[in-house]
PDB file of N, CA and C in Angstrom:
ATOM      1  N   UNK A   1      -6.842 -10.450   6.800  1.00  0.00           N
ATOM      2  CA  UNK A   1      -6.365 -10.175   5.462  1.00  0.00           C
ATOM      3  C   UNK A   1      -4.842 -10.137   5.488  1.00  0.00           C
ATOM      4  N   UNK A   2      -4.400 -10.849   4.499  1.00  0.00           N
ATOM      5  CA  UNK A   2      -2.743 -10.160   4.081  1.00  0.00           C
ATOM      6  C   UNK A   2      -2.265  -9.985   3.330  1.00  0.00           C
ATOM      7  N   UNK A   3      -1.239  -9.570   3.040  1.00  0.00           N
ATOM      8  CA  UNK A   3      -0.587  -8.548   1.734  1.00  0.00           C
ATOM      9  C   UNK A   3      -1.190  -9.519   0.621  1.00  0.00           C
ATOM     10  N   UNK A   4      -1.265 -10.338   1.039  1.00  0.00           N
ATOM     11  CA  UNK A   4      -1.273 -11.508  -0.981  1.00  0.00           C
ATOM     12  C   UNK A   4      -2.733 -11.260  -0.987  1.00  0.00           C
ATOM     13  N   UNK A   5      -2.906 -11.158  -0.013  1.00  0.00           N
ATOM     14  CA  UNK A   5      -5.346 -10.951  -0.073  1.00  0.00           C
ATOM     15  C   UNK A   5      -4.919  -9.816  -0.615  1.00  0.00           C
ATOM     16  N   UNK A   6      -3.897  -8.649  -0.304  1.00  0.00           N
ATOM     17  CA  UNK A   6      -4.232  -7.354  -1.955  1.00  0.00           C
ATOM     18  C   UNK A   6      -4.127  -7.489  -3.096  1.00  0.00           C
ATOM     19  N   UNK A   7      -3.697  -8.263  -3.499  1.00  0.00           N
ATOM     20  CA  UNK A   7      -3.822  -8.876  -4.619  1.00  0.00           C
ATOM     21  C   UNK A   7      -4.602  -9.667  -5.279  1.00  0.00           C
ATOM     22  N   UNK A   8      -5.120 -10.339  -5.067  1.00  0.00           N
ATOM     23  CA  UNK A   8      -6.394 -10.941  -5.178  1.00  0.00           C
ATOM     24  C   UNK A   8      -7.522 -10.126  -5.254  1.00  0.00           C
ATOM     25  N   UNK A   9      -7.817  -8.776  -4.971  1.00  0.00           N
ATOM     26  CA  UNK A   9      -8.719  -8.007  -5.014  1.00  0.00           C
ATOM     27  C   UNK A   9      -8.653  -7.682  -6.516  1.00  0.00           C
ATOM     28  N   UNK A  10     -10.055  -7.727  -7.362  1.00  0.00           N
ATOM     29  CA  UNK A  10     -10.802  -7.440  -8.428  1.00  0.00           C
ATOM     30  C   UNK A  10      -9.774  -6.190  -8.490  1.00  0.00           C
ATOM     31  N   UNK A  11      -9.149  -5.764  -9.650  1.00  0.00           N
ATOM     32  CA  UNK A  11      -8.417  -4.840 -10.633  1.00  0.00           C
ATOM     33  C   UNK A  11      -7.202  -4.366  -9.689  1.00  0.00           C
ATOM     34  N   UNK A  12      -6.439  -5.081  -8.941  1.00  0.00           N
ATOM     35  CA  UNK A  12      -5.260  -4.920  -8.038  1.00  0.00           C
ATOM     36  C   UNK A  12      -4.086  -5.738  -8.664  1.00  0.00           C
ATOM     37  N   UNK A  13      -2.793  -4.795  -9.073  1.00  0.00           N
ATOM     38  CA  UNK A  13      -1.830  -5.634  -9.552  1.00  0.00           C
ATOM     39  C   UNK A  13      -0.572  -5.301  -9.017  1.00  0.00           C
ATOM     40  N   UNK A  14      -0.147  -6.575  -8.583  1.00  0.00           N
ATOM     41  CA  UNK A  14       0.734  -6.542  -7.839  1.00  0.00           C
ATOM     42  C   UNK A  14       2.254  -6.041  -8.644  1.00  0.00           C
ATOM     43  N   UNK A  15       3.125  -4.920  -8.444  1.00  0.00           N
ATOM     44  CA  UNK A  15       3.862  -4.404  -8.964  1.00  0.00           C
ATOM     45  C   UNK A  15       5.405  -4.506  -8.327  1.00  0.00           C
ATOM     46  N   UNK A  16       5.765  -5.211  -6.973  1.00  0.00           N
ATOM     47  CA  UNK A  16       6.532  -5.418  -6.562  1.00  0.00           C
ATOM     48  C   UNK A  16       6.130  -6.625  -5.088  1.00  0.00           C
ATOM     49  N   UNK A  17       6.542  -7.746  -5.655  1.00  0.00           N
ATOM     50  CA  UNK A  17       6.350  -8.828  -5.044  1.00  0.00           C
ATOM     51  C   UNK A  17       7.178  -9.632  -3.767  1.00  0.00           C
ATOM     52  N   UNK A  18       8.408  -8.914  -4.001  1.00  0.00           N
ATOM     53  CA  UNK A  18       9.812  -9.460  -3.150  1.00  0.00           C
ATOM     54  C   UNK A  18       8.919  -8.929  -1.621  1.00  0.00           C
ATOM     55  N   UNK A  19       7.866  -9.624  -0.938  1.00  0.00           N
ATOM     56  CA  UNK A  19       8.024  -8.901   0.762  1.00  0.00           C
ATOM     57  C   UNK A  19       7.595 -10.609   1.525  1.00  0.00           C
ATOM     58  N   UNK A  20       7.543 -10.676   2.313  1.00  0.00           N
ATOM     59  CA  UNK A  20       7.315 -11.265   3.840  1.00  0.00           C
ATOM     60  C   UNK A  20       5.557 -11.530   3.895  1.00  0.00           C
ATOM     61  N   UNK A  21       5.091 -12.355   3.511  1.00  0.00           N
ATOM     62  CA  UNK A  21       3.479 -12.465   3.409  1.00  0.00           C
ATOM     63  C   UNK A  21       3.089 -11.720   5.006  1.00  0.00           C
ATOM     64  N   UNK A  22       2.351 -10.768   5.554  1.00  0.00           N
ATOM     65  CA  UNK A  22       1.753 -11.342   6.544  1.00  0.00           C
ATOM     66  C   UNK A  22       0.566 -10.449   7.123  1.00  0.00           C
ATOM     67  N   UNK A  23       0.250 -10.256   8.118  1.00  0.00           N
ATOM     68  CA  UNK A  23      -1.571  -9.756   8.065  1.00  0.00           C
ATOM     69  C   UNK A  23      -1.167  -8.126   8.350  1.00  0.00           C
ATOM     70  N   UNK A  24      -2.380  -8.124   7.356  1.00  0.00           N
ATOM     71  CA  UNK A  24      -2.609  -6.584   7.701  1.00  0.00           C
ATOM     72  C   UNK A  24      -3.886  -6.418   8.456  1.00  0.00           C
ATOM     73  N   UNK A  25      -3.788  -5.159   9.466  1.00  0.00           N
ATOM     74  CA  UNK A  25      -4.465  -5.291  10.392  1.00  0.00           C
ATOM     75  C   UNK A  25      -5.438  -3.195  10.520  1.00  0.00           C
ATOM     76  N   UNK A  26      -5.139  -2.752   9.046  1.00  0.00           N
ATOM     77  CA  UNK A  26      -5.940  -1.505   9.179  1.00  0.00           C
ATOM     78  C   UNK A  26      -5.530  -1.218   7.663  1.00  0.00           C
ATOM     79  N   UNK A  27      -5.729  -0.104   7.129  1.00  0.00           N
ATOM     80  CA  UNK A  27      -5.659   0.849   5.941  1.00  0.00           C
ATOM     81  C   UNK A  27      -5.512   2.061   6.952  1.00  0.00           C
ATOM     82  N   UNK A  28      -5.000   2.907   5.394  1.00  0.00           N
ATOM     83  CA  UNK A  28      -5.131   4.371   6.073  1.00  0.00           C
ATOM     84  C   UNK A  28      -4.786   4.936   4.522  1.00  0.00           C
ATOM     85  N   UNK A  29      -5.491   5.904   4.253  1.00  0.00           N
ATOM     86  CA  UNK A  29      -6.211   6.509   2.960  1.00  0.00           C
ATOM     87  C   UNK A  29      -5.633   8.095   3.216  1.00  0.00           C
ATOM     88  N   UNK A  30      -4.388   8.364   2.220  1.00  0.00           N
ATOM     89  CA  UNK A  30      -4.065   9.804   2.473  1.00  0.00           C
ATOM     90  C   UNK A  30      -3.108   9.883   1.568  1.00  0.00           C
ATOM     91  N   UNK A  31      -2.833  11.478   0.908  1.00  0.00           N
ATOM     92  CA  UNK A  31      -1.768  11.466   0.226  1.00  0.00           C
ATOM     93  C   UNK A  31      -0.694  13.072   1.001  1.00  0.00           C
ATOM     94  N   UNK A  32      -1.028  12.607   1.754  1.00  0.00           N
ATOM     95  CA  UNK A  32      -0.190  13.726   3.058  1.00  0.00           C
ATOM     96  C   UNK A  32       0.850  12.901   3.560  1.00  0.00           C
ATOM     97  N   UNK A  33       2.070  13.046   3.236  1.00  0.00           N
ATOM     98  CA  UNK A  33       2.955  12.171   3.809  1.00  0.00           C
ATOM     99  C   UNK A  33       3.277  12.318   5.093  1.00  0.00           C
ATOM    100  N   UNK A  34       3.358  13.459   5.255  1.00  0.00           N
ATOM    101  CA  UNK A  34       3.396  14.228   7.050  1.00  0.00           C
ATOM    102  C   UNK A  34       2.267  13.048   8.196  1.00  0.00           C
ATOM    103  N   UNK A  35       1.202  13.148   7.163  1.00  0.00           N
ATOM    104  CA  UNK A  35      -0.359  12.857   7.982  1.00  0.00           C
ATOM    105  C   UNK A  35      -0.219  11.103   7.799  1.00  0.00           C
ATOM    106  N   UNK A  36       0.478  11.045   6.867  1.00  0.00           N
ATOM    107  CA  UNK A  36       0.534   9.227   7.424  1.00  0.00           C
ATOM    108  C   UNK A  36       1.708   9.102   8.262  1.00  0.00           C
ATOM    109  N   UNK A  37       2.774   9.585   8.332  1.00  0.00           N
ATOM    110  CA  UNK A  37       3.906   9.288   9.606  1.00  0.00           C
ATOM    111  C   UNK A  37       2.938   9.416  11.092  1.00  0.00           C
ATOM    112  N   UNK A  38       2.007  10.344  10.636  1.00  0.00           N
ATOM    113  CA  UNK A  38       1.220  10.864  12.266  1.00  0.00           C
ATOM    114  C   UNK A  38       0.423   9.815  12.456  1.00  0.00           C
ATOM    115  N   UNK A  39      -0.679   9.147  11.719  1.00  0.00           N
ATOM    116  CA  UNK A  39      -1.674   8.506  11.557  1.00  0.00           C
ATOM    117  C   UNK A  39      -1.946   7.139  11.362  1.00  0.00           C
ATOM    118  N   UNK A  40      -1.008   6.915  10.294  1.00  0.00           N
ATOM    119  CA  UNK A  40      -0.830   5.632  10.048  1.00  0.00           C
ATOM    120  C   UNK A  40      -0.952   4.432  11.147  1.00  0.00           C
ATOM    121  N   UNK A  41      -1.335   3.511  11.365  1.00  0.00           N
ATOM    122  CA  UNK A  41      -0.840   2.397  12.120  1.00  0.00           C
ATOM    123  C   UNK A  41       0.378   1.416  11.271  1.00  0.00           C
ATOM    124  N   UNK A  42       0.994   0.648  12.371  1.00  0.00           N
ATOM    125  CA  UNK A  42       1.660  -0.465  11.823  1.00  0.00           C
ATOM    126  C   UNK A  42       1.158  -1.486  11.601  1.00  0.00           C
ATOM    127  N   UNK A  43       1.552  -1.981  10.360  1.00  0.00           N
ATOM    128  CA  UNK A  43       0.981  -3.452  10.045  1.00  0.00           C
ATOM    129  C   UNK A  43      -0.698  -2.277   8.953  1.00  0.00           C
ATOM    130  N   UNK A  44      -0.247  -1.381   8.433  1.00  0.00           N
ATOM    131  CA  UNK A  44      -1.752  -0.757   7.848  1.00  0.00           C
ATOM    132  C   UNK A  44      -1.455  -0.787   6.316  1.00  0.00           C
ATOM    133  N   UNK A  45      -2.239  -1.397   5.582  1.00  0.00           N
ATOM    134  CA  UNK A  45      -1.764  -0.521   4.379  1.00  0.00           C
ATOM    135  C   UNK A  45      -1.835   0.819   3.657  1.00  0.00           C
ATOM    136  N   UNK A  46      -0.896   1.391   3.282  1.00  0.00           N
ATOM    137  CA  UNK A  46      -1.437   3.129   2.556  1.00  0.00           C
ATOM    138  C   UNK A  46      -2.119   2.810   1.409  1.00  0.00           C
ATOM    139  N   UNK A  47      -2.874   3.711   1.382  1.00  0.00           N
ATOM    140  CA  UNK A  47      -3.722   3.700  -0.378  1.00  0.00           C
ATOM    141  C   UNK A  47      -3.689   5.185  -0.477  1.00  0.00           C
ATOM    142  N   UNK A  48      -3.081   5.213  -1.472  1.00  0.00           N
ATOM    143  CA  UNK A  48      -2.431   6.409  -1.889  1.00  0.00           C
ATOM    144  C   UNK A  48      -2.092   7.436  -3.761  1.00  0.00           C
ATOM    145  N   UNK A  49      -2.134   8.063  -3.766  1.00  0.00           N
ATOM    146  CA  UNK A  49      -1.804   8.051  -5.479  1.00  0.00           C
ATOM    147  C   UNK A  49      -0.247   8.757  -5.399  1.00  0.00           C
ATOM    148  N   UNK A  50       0.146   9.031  -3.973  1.00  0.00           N
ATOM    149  CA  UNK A  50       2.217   9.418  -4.194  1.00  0.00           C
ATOM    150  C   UNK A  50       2.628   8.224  -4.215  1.00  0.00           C
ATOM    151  N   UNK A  51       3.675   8.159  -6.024  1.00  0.00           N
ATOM    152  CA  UNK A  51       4.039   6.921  -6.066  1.00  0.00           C
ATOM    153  C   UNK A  51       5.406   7.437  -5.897  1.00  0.00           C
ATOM    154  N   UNK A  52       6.308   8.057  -5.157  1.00  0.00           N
ATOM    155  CA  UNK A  52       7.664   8.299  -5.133  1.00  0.00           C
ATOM    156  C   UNK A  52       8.489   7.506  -4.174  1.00  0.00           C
ATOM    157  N   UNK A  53       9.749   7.445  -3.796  1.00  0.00           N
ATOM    158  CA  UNK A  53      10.491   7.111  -2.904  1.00  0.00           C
ATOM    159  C   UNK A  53      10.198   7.149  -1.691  1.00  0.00           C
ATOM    160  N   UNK A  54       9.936   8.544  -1.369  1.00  0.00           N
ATOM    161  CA  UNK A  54       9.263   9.142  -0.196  1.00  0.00           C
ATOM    162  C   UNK A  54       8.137   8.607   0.215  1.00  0.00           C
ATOM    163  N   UNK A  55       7.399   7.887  -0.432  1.00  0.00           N
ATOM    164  CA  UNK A  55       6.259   7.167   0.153  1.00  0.00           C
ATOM    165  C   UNK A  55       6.808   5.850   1.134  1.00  0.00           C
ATOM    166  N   UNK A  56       7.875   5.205  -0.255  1.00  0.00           N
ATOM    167  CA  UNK A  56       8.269   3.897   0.549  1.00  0.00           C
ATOM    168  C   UNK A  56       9.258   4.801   1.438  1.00  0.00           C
ATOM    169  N   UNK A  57       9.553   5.439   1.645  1.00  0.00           N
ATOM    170  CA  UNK A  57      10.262   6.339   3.336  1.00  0.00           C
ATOM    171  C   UNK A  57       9.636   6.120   4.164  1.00  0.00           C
ATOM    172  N   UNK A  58       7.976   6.758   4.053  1.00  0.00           N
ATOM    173  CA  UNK A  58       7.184   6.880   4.883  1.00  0.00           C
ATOM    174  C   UNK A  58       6.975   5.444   5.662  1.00  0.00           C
ATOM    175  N   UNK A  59       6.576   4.554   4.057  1.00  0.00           N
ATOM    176  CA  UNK A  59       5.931   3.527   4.186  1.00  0.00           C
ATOM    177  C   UNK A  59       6.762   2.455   5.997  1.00  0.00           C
ATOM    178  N   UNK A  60       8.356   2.915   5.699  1.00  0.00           N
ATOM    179  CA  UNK A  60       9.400   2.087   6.436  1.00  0.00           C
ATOM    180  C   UNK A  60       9.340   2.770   7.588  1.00  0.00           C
ATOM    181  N   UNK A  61       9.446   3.859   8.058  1.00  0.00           N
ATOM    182  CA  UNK A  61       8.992   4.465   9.222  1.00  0.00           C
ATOM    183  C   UNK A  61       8.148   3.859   9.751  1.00  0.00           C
ATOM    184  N   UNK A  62       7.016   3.914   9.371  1.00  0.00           N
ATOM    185  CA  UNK A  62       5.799   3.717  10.185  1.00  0.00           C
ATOM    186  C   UNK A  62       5.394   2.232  10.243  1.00  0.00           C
ATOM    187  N   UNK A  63       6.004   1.527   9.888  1.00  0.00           N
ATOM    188  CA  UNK A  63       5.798  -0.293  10.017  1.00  0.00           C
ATOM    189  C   UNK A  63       4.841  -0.783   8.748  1.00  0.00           C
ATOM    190  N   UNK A  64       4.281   0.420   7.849  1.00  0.00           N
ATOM    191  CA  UNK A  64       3.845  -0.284   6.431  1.00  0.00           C
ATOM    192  C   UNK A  64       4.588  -1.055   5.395  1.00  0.00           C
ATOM    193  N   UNK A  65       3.363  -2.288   5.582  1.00  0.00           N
ATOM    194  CA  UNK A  65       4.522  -3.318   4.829  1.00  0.00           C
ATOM    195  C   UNK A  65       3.752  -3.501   2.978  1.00  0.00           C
ATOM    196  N   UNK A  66       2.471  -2.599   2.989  1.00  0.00           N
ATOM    197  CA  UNK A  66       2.206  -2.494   1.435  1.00  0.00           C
ATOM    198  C   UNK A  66       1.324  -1.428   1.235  1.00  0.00           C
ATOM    199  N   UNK A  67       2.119  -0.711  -0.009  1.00  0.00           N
ATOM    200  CA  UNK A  67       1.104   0.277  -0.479  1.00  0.00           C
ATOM    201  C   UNK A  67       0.801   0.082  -1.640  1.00  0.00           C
ATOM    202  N   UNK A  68      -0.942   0.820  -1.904  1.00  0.00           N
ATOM    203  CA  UNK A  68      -1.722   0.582  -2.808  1.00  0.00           C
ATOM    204  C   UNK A  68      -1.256   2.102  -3.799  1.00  0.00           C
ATOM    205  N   UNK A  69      -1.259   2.341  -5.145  1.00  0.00           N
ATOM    206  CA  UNK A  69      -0.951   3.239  -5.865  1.00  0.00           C
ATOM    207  C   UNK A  69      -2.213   3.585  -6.583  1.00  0.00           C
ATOM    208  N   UNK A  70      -2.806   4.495  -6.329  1.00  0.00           N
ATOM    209  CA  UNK A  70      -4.286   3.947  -7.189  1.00  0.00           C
ATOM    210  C   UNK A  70      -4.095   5.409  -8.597  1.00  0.00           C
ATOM    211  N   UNK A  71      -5.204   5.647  -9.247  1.00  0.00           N
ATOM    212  CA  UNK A  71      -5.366   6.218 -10.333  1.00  0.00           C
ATOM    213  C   UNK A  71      -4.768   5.609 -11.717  1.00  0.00           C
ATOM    214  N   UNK A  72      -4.292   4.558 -11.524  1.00  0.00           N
ATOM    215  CA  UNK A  72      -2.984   3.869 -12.314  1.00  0.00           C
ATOM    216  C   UNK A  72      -1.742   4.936 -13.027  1.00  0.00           C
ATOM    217  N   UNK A  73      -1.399   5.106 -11.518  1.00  0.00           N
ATOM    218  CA  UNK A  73      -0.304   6.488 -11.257  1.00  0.00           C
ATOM    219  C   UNK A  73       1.095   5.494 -11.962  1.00  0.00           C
ATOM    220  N   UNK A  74       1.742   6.305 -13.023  1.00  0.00           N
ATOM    221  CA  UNK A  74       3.326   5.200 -13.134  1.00  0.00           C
ATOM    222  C   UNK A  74       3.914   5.487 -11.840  1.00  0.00           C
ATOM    223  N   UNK A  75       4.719   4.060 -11.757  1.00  0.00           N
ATOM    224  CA  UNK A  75       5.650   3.958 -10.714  1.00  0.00           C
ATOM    225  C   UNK A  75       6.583   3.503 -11.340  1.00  0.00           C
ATOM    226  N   UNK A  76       8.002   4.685 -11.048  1.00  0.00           N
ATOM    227  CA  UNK A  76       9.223   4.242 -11.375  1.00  0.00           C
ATOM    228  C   UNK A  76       9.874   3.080 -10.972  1.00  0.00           C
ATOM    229  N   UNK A  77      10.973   2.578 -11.528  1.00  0.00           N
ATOM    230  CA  UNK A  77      11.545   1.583 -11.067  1.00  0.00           C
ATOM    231  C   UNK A  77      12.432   1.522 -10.321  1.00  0.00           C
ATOM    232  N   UNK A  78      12.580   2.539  -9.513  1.00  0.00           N
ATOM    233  CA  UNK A  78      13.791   2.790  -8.691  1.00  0.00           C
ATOM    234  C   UNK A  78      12.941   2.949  -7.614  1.00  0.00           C
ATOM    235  N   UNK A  79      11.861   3.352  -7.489  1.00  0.00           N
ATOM    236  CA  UNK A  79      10.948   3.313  -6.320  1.00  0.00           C
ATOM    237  C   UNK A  79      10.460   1.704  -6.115  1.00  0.00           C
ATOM    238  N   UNK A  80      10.008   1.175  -7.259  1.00  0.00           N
ATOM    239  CA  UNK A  80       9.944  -0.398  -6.972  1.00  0.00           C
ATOM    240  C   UNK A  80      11.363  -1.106  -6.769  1.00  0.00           C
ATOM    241  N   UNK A  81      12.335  -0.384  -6.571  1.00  0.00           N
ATOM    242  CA  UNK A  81      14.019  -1.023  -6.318  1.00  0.00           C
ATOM    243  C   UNK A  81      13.798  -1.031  -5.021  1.00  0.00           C
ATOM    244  N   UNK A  82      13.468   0.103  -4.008  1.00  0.00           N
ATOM    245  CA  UNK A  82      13.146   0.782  -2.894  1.00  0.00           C
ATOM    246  C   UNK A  82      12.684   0.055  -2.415  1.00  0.00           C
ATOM    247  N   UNK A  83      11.016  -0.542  -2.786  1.00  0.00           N
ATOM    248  CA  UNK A  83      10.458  -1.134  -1.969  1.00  0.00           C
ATOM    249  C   UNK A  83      11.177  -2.200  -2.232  1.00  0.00           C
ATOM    250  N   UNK A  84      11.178  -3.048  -2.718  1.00  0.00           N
ATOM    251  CA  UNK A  84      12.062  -4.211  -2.601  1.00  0.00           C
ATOM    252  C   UNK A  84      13.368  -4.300  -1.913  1.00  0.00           C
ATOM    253  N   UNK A  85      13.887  -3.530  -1.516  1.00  0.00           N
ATOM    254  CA  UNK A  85      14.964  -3.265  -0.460  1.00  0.00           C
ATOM    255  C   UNK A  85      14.565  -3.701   0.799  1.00  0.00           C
ATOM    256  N   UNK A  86      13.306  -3.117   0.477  1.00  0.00           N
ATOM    257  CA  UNK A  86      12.777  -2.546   2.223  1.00  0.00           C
ATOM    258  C   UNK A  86      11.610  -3.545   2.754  1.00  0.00           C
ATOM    259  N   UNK A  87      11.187  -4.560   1.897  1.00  0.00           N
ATOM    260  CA  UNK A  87       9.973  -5.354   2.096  1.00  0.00           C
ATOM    261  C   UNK A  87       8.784  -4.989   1.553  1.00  0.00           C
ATOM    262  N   UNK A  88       8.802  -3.594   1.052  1.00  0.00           N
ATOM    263  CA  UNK A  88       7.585  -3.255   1.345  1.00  0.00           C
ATOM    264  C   UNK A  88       6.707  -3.299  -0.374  1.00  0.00           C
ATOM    265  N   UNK A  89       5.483  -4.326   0.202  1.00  0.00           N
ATOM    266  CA  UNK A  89       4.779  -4.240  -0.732  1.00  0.00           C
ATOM    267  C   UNK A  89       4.168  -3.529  -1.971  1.00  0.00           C
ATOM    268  N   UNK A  90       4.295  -3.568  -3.835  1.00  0.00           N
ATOM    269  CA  UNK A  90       3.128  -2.155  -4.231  1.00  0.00           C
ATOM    270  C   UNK A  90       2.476  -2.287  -4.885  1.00  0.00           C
ATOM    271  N   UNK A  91       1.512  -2.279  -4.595  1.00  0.00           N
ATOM    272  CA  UNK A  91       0.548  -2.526  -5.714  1.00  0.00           C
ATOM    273  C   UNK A  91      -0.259  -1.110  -6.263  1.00  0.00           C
ATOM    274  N   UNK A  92      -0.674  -1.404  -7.435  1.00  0.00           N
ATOM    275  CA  UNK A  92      -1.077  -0.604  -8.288  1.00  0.00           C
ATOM    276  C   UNK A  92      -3.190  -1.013  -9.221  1.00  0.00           C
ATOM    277  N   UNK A  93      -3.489   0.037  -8.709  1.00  0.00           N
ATOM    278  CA  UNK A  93      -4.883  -0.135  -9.518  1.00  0.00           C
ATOM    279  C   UNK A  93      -5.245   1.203  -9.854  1.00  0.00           C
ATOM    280  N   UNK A  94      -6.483   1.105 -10.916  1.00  0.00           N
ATOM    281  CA  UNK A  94      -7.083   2.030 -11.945  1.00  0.00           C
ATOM    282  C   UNK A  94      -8.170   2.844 -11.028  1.00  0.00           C
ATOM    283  N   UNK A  95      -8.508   2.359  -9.878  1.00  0.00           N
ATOM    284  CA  UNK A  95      -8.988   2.957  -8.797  1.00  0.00           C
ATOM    285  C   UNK A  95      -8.657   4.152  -8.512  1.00  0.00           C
ATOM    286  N   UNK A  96     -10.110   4.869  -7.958  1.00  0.00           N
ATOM    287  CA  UNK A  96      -9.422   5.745  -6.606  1.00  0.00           C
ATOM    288  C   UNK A  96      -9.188   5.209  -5.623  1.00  0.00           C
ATOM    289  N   UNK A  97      -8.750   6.154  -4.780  1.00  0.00           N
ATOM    290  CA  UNK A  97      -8.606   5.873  -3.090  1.00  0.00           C
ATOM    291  C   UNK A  97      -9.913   5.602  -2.507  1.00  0.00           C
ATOM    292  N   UNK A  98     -10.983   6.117  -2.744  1.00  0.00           N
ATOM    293  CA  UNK A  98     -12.276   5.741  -2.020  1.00  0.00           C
ATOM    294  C   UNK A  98     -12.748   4.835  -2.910  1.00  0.00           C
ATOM    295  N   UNK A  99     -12.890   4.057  -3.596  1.00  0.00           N
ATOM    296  CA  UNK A  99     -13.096   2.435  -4.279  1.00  0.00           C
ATOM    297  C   UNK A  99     -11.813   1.747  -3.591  1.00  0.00           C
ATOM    298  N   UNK A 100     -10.989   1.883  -3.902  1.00  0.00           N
ATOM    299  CA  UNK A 100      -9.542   1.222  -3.036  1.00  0.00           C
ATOM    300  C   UNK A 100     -10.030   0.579  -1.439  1.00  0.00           C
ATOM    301  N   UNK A 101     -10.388   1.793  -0.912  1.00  0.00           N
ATOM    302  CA  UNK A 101     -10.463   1.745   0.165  1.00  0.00           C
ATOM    303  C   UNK A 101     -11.800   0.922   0.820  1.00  0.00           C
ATOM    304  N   UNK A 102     -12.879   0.997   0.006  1.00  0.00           N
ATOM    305  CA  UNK A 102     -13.619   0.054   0.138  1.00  0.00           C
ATOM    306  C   UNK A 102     -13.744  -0.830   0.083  1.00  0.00           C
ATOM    307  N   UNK A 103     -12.867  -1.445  -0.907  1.00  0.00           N
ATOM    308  CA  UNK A 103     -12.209  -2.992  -1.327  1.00  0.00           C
ATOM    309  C   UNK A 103     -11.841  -3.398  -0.243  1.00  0.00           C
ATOM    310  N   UNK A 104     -10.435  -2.889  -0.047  1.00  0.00           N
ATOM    311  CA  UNK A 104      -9.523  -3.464   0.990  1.00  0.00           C
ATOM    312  C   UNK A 104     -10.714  -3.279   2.122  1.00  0.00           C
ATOM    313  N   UNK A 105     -11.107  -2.308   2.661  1.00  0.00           N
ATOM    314  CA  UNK A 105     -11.918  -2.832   4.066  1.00  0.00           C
ATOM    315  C   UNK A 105     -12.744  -3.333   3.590  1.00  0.00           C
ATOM    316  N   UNK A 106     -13.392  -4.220   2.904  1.00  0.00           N
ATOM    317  CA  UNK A 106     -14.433  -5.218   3.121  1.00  0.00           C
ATOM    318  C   UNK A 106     -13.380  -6.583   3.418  1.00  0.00           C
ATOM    319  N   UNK A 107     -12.545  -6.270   3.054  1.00  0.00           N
ATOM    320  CA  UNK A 107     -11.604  -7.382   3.630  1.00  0.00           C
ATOM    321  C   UNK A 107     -10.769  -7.633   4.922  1.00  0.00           C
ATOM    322  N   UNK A 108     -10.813  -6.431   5.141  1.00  0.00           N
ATOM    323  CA  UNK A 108     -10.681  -6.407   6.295  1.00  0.00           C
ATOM    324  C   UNK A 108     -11.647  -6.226   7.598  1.00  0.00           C
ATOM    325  N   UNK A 109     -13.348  -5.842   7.221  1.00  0.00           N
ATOM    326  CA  UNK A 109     -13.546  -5.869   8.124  1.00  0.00           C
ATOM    327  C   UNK A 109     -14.306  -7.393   9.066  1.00  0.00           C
ATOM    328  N   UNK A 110     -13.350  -8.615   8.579  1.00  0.00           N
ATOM    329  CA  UNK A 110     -14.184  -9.652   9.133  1.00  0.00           C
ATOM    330  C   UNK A 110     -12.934 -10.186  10.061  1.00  0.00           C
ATOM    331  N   UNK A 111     -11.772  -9.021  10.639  1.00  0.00           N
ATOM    332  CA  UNK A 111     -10.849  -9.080  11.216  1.00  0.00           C
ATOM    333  C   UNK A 111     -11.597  -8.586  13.001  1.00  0.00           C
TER     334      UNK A 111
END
């Protein structure tokens, strides 16, 4: 799977487009920012409902190159300035995190 396969997923819209296509290789489902710096893998995407700065902080730390925003949480535009600075992917759906998360791993699990 890669960042543009999140998009393509049934009710996923892509909200900041400026990144680097390339595979993602896990998820990780949390809105503990502490617990994704710990947890996270690189190359994972977050699915998450913190749509702040601090996410794309996190997101750049830890080698995440797209996060999912689910609840159809607003995301400011200075946070989509952010990620676009930084590469990092955002997408946004009407989802939770556990529909989110099922999505994306059925797509991922033929990795």
């Amino acid at each position: 799977m890669t960042i543009a396969d999140i998009g393509k997923i049934e009710n996923m819209e892509c909200l900041q487009d400026r990144y680097e296509d390339r595979d993602i290789t896990d998820a990780y489902t949390s809105d503990l920012l502490s617990d994704v710096m710990a947890n996270a893998s690189e190359y994972s995407v977050l699915i998450t409902i913190q749509a702040h700065k601090n996410t794309v902080a996190v997101a750049t730390l830890v080698g995440v190159p797209a996060i999912v925003i689910c609840n159809n949480r607003p995301v400011d535009d200075d946070v989509l300035e952010t990620a676009a600075s930084e590469g990092i992917a955002v997408f946004r759906t009407a989802e939770n995190q556990f529909q989110s998360s099922l999505r994306i791993g059925e797509g991922l699990k033929d990795l």
